[in-house]
C-alpha atoms as a PDB file:
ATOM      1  CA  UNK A   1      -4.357-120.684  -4.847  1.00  0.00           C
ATOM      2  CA  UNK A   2      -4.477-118.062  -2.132  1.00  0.00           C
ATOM      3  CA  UNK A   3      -7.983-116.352  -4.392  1.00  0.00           C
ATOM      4  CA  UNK A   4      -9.752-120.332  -3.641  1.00  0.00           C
ATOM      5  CA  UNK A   5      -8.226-119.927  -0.034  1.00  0.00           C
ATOM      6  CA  UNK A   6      -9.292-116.572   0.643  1.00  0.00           C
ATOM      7  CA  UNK A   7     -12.727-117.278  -0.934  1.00  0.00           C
ATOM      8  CA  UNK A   8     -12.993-120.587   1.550  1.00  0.00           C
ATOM      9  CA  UNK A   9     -12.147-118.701   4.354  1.00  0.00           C
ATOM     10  CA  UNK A  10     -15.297-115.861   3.747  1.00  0.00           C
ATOM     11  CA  UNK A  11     -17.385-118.762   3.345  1.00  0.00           C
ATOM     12  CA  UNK A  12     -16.342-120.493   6.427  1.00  0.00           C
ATOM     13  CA  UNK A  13     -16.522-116.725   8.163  1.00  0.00           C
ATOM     14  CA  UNK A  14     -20.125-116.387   6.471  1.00  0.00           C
ATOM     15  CA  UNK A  15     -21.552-119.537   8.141  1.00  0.00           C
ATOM     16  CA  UNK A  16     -19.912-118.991  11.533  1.00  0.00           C
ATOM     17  CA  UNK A  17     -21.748-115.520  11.862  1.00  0.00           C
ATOM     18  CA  UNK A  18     -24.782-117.090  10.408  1.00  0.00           C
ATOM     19  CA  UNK A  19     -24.736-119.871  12.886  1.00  0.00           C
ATOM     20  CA  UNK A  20     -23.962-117.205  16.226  1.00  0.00           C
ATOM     21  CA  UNK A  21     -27.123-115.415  14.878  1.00  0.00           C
ATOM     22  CA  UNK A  22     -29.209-118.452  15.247  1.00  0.00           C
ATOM     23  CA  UNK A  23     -27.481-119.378  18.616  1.00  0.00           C
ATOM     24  CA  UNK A  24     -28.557-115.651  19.861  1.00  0.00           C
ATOM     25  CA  UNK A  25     -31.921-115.762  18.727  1.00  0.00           C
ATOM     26  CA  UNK A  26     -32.000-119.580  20.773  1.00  0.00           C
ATOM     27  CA  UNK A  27     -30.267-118.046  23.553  1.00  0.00           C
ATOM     28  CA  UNK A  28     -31.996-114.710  23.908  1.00  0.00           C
ATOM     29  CA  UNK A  29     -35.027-116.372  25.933  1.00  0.00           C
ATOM     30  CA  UNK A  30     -33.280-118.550  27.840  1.00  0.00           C
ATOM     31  CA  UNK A  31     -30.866-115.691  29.644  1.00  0.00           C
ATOM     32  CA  UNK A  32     -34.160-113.862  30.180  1.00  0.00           C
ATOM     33  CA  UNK A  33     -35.881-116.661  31.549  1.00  0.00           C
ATOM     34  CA  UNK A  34     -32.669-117.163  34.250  1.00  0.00           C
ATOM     35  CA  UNK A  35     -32.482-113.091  34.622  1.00  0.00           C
ATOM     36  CA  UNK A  36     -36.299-112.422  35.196  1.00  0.00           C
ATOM     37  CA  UNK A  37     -36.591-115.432  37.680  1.00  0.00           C
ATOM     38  CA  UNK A  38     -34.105-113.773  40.283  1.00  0.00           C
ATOM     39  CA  UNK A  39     -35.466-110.443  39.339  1.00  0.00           C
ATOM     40  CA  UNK A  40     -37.895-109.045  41.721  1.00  0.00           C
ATOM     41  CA  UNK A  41     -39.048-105.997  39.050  1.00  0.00           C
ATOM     42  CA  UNK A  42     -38.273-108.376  35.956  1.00  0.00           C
ATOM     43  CA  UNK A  43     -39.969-107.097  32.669  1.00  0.00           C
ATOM     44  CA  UNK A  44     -39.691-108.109  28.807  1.00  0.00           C
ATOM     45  CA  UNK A  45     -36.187-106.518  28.555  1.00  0.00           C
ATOM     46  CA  UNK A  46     -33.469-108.637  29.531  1.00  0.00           C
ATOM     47  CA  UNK A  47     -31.589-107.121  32.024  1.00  0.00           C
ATOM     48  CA  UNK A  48     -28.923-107.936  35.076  1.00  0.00           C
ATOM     49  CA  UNK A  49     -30.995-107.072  38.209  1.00  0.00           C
ATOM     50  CA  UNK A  50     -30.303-105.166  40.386  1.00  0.00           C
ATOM     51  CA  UNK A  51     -30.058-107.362  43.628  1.00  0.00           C
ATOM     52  CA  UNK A  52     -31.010-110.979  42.859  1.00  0.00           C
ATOM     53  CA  UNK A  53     -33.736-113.020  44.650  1.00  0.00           C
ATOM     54  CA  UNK A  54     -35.655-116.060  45.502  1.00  0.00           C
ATOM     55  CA  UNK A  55     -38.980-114.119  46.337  1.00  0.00           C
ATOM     56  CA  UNK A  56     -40.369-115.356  43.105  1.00  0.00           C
ATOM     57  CA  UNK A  57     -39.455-119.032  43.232  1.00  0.00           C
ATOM     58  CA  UNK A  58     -41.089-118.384  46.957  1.00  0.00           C
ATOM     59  CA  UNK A  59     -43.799-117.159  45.485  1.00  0.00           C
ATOM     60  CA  UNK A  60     -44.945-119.698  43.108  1.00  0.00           C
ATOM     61  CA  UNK A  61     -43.628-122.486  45.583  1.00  0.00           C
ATOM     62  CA  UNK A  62     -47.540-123.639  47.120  1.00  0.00           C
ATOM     63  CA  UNK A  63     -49.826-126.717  46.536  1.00  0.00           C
ATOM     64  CA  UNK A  64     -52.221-124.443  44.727  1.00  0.00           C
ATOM     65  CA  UNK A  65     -49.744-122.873  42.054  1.00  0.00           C
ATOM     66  CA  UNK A  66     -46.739-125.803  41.507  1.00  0.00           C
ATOM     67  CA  UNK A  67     -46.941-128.701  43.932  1.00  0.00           C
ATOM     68  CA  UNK A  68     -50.572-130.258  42.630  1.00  0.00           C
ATOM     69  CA  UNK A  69     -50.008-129.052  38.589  1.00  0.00           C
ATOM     70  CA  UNK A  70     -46.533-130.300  38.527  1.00  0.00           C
ATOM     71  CA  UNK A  71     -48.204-134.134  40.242  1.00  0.00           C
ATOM     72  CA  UNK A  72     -50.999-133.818  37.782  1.00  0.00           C
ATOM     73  CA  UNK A  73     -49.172-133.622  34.938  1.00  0.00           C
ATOM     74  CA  UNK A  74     -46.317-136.224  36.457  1.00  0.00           C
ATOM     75  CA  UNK A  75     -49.791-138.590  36.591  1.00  0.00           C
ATOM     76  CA  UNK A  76     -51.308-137.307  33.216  1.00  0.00           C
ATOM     77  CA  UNK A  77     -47.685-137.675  31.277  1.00  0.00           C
ATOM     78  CA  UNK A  78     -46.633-140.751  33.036  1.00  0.00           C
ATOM     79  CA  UNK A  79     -49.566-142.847  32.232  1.00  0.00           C
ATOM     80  CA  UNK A  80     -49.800-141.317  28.554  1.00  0.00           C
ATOM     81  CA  UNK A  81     -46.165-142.301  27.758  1.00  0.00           C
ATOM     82  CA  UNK A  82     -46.864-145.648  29.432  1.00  0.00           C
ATOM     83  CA  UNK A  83     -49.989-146.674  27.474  1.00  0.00           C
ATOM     84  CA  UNK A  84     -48.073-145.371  24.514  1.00  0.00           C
ATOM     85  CA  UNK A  85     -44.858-147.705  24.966  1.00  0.00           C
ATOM     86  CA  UNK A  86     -47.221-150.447  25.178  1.00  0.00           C
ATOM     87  CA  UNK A  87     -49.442-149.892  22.902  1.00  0.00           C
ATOM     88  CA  UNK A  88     -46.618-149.263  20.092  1.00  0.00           C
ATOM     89  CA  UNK A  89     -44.504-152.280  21.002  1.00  0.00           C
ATOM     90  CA  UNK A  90     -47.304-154.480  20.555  1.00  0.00           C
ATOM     91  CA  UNK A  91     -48.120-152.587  17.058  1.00  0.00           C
ATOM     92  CA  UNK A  92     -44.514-152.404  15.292  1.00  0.00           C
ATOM     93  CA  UNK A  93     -43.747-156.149  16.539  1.00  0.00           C
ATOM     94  CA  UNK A  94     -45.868-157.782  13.769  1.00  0.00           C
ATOM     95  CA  UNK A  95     -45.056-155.019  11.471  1.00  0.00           C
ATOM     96  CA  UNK A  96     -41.503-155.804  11.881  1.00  0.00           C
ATOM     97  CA  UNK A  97     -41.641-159.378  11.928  1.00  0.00           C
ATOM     98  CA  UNK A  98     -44.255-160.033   9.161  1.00  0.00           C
ATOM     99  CA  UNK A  99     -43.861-159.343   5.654  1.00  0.00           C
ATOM    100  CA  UNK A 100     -47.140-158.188   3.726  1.00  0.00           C
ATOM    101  CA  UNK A 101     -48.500-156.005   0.946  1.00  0.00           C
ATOM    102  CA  UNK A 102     -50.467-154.450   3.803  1.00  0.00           C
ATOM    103  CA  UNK A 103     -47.894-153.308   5.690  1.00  0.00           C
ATOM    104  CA  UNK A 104     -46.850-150.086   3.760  1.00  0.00           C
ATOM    105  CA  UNK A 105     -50.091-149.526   3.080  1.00  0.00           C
ATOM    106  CA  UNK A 106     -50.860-149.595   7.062  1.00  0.00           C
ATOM    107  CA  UNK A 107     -47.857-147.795   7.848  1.00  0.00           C
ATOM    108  CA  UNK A 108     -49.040-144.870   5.385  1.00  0.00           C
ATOM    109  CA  UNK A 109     -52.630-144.766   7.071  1.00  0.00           C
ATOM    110  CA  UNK A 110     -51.330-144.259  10.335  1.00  0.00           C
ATOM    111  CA  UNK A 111     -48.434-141.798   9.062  1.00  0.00           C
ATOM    112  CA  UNK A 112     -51.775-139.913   8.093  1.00  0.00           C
ATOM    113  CA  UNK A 113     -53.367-139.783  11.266  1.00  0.00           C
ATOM    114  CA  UNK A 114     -50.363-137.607  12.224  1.00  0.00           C
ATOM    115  CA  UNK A 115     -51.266-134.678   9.899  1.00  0.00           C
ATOM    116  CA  UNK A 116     -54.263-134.355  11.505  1.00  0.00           C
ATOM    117  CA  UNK A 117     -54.604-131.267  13.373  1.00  0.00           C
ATOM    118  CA  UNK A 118     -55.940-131.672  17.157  1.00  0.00           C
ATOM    119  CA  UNK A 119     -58.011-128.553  17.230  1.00  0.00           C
ATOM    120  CA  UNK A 120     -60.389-130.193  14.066  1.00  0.00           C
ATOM    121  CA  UNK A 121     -61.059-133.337  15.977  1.00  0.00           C
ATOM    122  CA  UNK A 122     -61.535-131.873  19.904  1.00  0.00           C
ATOM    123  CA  UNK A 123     -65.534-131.331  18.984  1.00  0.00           C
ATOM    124  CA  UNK A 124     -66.221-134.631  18.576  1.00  0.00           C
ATOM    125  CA  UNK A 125     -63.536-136.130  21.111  1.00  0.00           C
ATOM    126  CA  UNK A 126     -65.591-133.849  23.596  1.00  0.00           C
ATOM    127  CA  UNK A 127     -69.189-134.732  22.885  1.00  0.00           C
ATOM    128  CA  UNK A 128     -67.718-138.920  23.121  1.00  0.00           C
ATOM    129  CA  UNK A 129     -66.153-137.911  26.385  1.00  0.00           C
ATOM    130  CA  UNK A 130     -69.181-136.548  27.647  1.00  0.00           C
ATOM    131  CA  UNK A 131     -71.245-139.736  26.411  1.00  0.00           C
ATOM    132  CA  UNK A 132     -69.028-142.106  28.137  1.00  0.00           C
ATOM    133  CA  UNK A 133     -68.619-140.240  31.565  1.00  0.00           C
ATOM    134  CA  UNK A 134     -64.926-139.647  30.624  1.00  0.00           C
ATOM    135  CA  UNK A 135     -64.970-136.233  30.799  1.00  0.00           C
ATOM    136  CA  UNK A 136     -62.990-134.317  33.746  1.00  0.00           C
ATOM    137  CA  UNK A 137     -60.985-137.619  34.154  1.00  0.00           C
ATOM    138  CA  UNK A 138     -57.050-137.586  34.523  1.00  0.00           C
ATOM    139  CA  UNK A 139     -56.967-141.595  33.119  1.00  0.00           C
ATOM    140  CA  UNK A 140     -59.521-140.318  30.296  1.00  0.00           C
ATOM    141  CA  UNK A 141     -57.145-137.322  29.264  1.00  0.00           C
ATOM    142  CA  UNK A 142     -54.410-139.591  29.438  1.00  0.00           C
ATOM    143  CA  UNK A 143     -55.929-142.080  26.935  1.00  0.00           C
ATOM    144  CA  UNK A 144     -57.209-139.855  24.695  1.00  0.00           C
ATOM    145  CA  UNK A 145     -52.845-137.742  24.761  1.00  0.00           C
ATOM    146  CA  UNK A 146     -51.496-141.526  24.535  1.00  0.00           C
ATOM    147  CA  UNK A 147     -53.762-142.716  21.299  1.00  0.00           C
ATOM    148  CA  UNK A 148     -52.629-138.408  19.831  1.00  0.00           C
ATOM    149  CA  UNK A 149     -49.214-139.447  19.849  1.00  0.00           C
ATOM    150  CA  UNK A 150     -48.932-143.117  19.315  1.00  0.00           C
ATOM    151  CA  UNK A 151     -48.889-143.372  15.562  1.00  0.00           C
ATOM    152  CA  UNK A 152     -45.341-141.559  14.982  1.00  0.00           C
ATOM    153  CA  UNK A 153     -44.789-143.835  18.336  1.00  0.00           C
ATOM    154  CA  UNK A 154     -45.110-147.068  16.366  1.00  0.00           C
ATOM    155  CA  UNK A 155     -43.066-146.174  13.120  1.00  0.00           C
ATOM    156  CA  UNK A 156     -40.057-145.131  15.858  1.00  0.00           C
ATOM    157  CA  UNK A 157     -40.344-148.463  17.557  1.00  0.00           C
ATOM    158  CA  UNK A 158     -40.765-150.295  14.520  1.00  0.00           C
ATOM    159  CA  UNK A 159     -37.746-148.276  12.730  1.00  0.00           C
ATOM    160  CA  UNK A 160     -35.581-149.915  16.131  1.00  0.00           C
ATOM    161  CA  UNK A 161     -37.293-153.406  15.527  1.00  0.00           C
ATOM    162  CA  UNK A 162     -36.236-154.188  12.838  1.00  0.00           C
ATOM    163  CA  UNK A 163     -32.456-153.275  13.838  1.00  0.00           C
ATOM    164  CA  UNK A 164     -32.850-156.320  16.200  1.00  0.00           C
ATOM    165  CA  UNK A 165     -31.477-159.647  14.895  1.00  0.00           C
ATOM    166  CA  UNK A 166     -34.542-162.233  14.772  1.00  0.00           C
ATOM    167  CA  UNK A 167     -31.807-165.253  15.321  1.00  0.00           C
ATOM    168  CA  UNK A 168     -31.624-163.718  18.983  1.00  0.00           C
ATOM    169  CA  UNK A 169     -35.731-164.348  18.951  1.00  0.00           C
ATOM    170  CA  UNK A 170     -35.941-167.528  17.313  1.00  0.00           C
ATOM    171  CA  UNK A 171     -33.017-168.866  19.864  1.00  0.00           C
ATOM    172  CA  UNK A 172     -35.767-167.903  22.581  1.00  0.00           C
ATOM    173  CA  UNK A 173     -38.187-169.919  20.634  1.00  0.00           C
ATOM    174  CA  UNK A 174     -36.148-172.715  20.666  1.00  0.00           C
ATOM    175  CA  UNK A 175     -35.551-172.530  24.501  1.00  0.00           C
ATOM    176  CA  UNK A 176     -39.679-172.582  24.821  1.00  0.00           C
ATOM    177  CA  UNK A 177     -40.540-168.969  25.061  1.00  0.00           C
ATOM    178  CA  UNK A 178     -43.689-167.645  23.471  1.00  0.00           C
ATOM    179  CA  UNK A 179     -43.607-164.582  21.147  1.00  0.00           C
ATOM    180  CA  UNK A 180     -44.641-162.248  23.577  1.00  0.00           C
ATOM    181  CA  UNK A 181     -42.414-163.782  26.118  1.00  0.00           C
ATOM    182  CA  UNK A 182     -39.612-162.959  23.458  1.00  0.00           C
ATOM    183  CA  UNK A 183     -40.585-159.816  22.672  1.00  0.00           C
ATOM    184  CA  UNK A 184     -40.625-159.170  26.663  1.00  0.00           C
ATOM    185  CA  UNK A 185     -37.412-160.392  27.720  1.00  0.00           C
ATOM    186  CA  UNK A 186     -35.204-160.502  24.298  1.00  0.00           C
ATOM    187  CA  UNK A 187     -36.164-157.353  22.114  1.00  0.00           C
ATOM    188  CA  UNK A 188     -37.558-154.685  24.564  1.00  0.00           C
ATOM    189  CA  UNK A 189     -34.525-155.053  26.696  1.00  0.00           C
ATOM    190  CA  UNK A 190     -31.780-155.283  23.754  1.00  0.00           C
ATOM    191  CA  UNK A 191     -33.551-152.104  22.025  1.00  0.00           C
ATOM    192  CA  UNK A 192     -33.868-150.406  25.456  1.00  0.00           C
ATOM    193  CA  UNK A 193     -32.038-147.041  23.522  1.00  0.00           C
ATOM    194  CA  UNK A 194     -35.083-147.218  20.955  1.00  0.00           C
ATOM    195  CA  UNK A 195     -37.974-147.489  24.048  1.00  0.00           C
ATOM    196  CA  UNK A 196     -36.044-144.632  25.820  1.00  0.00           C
ATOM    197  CA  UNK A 197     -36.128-142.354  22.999  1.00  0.00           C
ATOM    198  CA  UNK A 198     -39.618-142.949  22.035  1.00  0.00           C
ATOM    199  CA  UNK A 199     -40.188-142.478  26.178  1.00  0.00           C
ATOM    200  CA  UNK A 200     -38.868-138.937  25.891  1.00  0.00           C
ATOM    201  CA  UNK A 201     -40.420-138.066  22.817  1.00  0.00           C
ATOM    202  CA  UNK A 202     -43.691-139.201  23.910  1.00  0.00           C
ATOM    203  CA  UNK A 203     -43.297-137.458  27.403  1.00  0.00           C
ATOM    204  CA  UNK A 204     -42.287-134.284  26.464  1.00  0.00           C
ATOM    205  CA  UNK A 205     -45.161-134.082  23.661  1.00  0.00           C
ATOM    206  CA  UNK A 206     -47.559-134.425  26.907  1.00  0.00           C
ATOM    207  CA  UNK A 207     -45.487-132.384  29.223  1.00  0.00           C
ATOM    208  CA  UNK A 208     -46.220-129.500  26.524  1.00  0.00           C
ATOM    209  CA  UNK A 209     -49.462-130.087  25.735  1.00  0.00           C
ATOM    210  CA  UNK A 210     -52.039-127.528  26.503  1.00  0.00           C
ATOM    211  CA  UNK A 211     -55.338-127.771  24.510  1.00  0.00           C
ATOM    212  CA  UNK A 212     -56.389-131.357  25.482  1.00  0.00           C
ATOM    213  CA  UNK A 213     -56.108-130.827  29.290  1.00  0.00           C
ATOM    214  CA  UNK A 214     -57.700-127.690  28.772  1.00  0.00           C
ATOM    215  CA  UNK A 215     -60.468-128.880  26.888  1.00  0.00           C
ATOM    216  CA  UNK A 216     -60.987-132.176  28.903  1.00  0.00           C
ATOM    217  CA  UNK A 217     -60.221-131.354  32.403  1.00  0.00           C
ATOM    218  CA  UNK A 218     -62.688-128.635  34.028  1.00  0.00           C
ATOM    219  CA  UNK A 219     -62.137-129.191  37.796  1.00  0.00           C
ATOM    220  CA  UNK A 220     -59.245-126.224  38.758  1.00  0.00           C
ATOM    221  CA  UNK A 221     -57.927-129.097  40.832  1.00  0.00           C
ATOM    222  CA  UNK A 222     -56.780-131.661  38.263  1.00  0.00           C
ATOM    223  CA  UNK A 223     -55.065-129.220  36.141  1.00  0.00           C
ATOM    224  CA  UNK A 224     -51.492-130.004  35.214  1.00  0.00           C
ATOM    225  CA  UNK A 225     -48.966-127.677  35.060  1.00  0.00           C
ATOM    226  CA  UNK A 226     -49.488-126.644  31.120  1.00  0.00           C
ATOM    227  CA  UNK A 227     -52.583-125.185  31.612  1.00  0.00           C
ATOM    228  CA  UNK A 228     -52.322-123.747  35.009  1.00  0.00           C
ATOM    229  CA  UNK A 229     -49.218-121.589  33.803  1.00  0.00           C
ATOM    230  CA  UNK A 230     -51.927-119.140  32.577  1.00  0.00           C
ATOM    231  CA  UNK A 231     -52.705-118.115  35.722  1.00  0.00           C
ATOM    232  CA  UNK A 232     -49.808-115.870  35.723  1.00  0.00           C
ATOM    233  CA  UNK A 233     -51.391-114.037  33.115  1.00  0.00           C
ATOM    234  CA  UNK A 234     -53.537-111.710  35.005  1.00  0.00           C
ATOM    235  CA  UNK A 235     -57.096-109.254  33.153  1.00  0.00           C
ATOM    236  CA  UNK A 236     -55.710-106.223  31.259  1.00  0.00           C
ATOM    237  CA  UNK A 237     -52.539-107.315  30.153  1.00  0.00           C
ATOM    238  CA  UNK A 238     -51.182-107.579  33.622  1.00  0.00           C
ATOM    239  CA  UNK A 239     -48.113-110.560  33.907  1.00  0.00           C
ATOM    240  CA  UNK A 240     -45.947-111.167  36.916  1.00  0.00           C
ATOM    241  CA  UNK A 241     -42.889-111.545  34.465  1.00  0.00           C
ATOM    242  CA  UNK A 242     -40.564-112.496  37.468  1.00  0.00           C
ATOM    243  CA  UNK A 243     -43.239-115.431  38.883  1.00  0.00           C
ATOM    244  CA  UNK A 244     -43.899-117.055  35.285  1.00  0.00           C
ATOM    245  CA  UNK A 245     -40.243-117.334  34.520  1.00  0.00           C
ATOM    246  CA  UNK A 246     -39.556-119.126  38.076  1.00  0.00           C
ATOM    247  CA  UNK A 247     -42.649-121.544  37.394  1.00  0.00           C
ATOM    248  CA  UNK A 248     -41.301-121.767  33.614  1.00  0.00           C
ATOM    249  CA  UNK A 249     -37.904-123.279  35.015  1.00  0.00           C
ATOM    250  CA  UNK A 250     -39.689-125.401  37.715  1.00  0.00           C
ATOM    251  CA  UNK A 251     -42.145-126.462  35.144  1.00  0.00           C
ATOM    252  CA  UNK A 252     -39.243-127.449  32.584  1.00  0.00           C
ATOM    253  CA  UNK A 253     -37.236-129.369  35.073  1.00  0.00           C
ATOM    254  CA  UNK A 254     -39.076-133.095  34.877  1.00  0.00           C
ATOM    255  CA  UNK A 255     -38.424-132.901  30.958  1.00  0.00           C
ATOM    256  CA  UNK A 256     -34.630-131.637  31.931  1.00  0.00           C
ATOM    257  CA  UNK A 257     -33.849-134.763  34.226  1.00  0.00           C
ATOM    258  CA  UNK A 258     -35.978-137.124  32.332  1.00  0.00           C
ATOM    259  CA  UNK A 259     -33.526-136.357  29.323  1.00  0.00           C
ATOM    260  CA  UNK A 260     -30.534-136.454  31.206  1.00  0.00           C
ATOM    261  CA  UNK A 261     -30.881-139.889  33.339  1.00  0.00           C
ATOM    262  CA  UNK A 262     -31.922-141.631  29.549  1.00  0.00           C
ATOM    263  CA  UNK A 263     -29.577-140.392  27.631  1.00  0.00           C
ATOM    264  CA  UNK A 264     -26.771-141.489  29.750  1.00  0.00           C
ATOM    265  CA  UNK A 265     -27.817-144.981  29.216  1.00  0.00           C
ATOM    266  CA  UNK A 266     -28.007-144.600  25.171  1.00  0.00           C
ATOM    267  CA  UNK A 267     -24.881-144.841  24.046  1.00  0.00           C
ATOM    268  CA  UNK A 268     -24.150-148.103  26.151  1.00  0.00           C
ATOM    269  CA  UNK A 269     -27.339-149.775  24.824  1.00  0.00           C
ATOM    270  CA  UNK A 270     -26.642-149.006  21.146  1.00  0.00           C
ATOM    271  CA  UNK A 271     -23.157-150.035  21.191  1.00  0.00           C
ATOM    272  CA  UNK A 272     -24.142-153.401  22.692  1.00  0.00           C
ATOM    273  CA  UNK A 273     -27.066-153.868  20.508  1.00  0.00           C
ATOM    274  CA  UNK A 274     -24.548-153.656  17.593  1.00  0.00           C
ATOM    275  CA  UNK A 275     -21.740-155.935  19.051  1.00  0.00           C
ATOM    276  CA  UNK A 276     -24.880-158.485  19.671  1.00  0.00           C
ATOM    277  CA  UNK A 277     -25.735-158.459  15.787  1.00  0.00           C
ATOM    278  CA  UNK A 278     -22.158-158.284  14.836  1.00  0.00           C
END
């Protein structure tokens, strides 16, 4: 008996070291990315500084460098993940309502589209965008991120559709609401969890997106916040280490709070989601 125990116990030892290890190599960046921000001298090493400061964060602080990127991308991101929402609510309803052979099928193509790498389709997304005087356009850019990230959009709202009871629809037929009028006011709101994930996921997939606003936007002016980070990266390997790390934490803050005003509202709309199809 005390061999097995003994044995459990190096095992249990094993993964708790292994699992530190990964928590360091997580953690490593982030204490450098709080260290060099206050750190007027801050380099790759992570290190205390010396005297802390807010020269950097006063630094970075103008229209030019945060205020304008950080509204462009709040426009770019928030119409993206809008169009998105819409767009795959309208897609998984039938999907999830209707039975057909072409379903899967449909489901599969679109899965697809997903594995298709952005940088192999930007040629030809440019040269339409050109054609069609879309080019240089936030609403453009923010089609073009929206219809990138919708197809994994519709299987998540179709995997929470179908967790809806359709009784709770078909009572709203009853009462004289249309489809869409039940979709509206009976599903959306009961799988509000399910839209607020999908918000976040979508959202954050634009916040961090750098190659299609830097392929489709060319005025220095509409540039969100992804793309204009590389301005910290100065010719001949020159970075200001201590400026990019305070715009890195402004720049990740949106994202932060976004997360953390949703989330508090999850567990409340799944539990009552449940108790309504118990």
């Amino acid at each position: 008996m005390r061999p097995l125990l003994a044995r459990r116990t190096r095992r249990r030892l094993a993964a708790d070291a292994a699992l530190l290890v990964v928590l360091a190599a997580f953690s490593v960046p982030l204490v450098w990315l709080l260290l060099a921000s206050v750190d007027e001298g801050a380099g790759l090493a992570v290190r205390v500084p010396e005297r802390a400061t807010t020269e950097n964060f006063s630094a970075v602080l103008t229209d030019e460098i945060t205020f304008t990127p950080m509204l462009n991308s709040l426009l770019l991101c928030g119409a993206a993940t809008a169009v998105t929402i819409v767009c795959a609510a309208l897609a998984a309803y039938p999907l999830s309502r209707f039975r057909s052979r072409l379903n899967r099928p449909y489901l599969l193509g679109v899965l697809f589209t997903t594995c298709l790498p952005v940088t192999a389709i930007m040629v030809p997304v440019y040269g339409l965008f050109v054609r069609v005087d879309l080019i240089d356009t936030l609403y453009g850019t923010a089609l073009f991120m929206a219809a990138a990230q919708l197809p994994f959009a519709i299987w998540l709202m179709k995997n929470f559709m179908d967790d809806i009871p359709a009784v709770l629809e078909e009572a709203a037929w009853t009462d004289g609401a249309s489809r869409m009028q039940a979709l509206v006011r009976v599903i959306l709101p009961l799988m509000g969890p399910g839209v607020g994930v999908v918000a976040i996921y979508c959202f954050a997939l634009s916040w961090g997106n750098f190659f299609v606003p830097f392929m489709l936007l060319l005025s220095p002016d509409q540039l969100p916040a992804s793309v204009s980070i590389f301005t910290f990266f100065g010719d001949f390997g020159q970075v200001a280490y201590g400026q990019l790390a305070a715009f890195s934490i402004l720049y990740s803050t949106p994202v932060i709070l976004m997360y953390a005003l949703i989330t508090r509202r999850l567990g409340g709309g799944f539990a009552l989601g449940a108790a309504v199809k118990g």
